[in-house]
C-alpha atoms as a PDB file:
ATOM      1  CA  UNK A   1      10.681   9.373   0.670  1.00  0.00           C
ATOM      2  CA  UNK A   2      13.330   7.501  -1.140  1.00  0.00           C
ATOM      3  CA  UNK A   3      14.604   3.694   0.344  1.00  0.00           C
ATOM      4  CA  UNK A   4      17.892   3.814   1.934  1.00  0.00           C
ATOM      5  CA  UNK A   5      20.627   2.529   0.597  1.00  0.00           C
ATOM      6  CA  UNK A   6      20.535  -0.745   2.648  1.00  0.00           C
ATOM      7  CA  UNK A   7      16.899  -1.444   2.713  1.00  0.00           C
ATOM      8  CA  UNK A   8      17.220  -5.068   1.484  1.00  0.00           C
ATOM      9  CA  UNK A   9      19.137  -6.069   4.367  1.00  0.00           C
ATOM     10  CA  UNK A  10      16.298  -5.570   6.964  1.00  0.00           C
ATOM     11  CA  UNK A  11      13.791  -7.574   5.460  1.00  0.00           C
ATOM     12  CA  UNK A  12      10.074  -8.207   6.227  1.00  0.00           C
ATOM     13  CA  UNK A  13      11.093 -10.722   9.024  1.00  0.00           C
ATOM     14  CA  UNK A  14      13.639  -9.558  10.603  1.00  0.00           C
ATOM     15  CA  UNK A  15      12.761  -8.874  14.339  1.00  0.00           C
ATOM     16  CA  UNK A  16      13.806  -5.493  16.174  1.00  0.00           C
ATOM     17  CA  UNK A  17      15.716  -6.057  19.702  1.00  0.00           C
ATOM     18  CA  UNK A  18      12.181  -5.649  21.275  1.00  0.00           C
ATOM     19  CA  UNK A  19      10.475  -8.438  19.575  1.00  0.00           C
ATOM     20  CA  UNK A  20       8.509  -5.984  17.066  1.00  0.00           C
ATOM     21  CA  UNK A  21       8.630  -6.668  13.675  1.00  0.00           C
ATOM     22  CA  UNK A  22      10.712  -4.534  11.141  1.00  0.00           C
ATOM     23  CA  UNK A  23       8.244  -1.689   9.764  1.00  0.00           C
ATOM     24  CA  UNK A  24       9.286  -0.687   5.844  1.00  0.00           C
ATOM     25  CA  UNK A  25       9.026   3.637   6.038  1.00  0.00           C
ATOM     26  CA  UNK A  26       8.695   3.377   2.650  1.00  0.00           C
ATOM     27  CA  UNK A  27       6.135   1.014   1.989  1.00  0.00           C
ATOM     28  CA  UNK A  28       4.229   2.496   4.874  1.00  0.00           C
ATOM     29  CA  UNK A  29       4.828   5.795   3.684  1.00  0.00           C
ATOM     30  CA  UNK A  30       3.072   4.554   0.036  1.00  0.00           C
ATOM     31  CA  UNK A  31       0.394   2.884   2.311  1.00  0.00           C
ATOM     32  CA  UNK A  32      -0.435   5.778   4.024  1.00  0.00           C
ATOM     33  CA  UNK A  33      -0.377   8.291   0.467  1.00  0.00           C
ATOM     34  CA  UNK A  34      -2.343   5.943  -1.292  1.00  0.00           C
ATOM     35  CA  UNK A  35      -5.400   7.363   0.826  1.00  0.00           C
ATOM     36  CA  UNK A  36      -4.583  10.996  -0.267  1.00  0.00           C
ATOM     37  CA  UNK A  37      -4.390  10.055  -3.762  1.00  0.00           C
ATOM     38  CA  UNK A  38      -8.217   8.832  -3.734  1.00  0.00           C
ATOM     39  CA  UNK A  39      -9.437  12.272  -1.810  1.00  0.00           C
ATOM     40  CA  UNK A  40      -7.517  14.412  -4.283  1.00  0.00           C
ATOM     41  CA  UNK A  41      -8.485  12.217  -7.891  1.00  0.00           C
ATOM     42  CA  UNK A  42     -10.372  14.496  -9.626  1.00  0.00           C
ATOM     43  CA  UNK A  43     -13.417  12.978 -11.973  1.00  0.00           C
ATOM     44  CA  UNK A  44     -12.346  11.280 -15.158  1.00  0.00           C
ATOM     45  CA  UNK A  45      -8.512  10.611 -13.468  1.00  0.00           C
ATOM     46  CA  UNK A  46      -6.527   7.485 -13.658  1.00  0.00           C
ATOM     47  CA  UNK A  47      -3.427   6.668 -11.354  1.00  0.00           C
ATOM     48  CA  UNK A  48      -1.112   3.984  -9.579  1.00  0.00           C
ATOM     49  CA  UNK A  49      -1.587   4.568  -6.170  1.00  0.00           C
ATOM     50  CA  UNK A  50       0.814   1.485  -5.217  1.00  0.00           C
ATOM     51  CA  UNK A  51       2.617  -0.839  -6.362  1.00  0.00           C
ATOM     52  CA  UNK A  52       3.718  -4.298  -5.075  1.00  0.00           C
ATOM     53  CA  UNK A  53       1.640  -6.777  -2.981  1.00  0.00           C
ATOM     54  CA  UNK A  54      -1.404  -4.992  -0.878  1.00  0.00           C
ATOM     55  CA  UNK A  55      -2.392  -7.593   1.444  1.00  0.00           C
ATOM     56  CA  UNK A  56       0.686  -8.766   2.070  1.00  0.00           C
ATOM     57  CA  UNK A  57       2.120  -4.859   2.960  1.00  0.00           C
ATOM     58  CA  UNK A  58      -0.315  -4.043   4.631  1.00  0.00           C
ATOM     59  CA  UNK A  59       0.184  -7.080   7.155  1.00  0.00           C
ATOM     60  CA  UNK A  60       3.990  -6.699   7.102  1.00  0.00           C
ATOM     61  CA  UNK A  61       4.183  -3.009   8.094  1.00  0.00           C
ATOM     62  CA  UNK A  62       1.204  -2.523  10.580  1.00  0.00           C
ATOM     63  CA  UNK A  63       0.653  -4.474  13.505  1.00  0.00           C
ATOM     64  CA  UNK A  64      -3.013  -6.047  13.316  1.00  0.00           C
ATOM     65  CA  UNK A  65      -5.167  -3.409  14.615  1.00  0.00           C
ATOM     66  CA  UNK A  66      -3.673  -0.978  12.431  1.00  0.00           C
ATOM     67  CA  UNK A  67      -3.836  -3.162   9.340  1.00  0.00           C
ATOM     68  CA  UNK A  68      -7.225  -4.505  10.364  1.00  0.00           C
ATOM     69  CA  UNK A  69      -8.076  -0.325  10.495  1.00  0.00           C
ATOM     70  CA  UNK A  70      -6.762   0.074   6.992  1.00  0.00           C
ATOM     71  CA  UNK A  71      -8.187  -2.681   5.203  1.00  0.00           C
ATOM     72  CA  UNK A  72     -11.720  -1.312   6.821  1.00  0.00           C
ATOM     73  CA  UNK A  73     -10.354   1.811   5.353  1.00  0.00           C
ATOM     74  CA  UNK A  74      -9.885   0.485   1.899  1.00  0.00           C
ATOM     75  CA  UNK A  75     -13.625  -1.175   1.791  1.00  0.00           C
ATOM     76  CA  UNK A  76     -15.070   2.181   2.199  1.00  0.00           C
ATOM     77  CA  UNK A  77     -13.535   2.936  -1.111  1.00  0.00           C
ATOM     78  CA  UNK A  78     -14.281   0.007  -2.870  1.00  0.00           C
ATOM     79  CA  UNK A  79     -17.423   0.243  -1.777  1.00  0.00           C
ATOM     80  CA  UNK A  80     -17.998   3.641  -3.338  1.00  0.00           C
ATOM     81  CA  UNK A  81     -19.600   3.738  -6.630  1.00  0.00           C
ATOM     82  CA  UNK A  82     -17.809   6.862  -7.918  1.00  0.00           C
ATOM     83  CA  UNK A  83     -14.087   4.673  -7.593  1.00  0.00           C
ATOM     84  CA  UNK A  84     -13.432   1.460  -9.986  1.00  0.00           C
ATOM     85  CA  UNK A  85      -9.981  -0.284  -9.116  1.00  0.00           C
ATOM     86  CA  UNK A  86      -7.701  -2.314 -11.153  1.00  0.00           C
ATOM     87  CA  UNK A  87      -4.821  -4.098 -11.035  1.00  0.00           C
ATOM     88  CA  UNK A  88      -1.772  -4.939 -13.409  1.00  0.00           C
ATOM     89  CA  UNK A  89       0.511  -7.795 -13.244  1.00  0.00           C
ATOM     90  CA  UNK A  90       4.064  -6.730 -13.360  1.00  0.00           C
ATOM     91  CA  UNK A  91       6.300  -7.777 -15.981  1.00  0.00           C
ATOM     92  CA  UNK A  92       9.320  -8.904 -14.460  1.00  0.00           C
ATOM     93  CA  UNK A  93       8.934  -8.267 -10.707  1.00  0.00           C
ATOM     94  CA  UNK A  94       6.424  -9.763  -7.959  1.00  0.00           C
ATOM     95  CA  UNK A  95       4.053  -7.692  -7.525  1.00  0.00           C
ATOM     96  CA  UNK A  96       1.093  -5.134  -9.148  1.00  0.00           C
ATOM     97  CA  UNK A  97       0.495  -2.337  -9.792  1.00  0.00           C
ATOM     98  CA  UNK A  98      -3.132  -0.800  -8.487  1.00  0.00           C
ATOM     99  CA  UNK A  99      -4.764   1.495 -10.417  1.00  0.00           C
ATOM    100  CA  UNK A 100      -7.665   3.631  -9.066  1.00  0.00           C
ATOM    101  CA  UNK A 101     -10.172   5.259 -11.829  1.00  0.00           C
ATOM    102  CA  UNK A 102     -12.338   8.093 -10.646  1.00  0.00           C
ATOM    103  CA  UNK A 103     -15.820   8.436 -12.614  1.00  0.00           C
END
């Protein structure tokens, strides 16, 4: 799923005409395939599986049962012993990148 073409112009805060906040598709869309990139690592497999600001995502693009459901998500993966995770500063951008390492 590629960002349209105007995707700066409705930022994190802007408000939708019913009072919910603006949802990204894309980041959710990365949100959401992060998961199936840690089911289908295969042992001894490194990869990004998103890049940009977790947390702060997370909370932007999912109301807070959602987010709090994804976050419990998440600790069952860092909580297994067969996943290490890593993160890079970017360069010249805000942001990370989050690496996932299967053993």
């Amino acid at each position: 799923m590629t960002r349209p073409n105007n995707w700066m112009d409705e930022s994190y805060m802007n408000i939708k005409e019913d009072n919910r906040p603006y949802m990204d598709p894309y980041l959710k869309d990365m949100i959401n395939k992060s998961f199936v990139i840690f089911e289908r690592l295969q042992r001894g497999q490194k990869k990004v599986y998103f890049t940009g600001n977790w947390q702060k995502d997370v909370m932007s693009c999912f109301p807070g049962r959602q987010s709090n459901k994804i976050f419990k998500k998440m600790r069952t993966y860092l909580d297994n012993k067969d996943f290490s995770f890593t993160q890079r500063k970017l360069e010249n951008l805000d942001g990370y990148e989050y690496i996932v390492h299967r053993r």
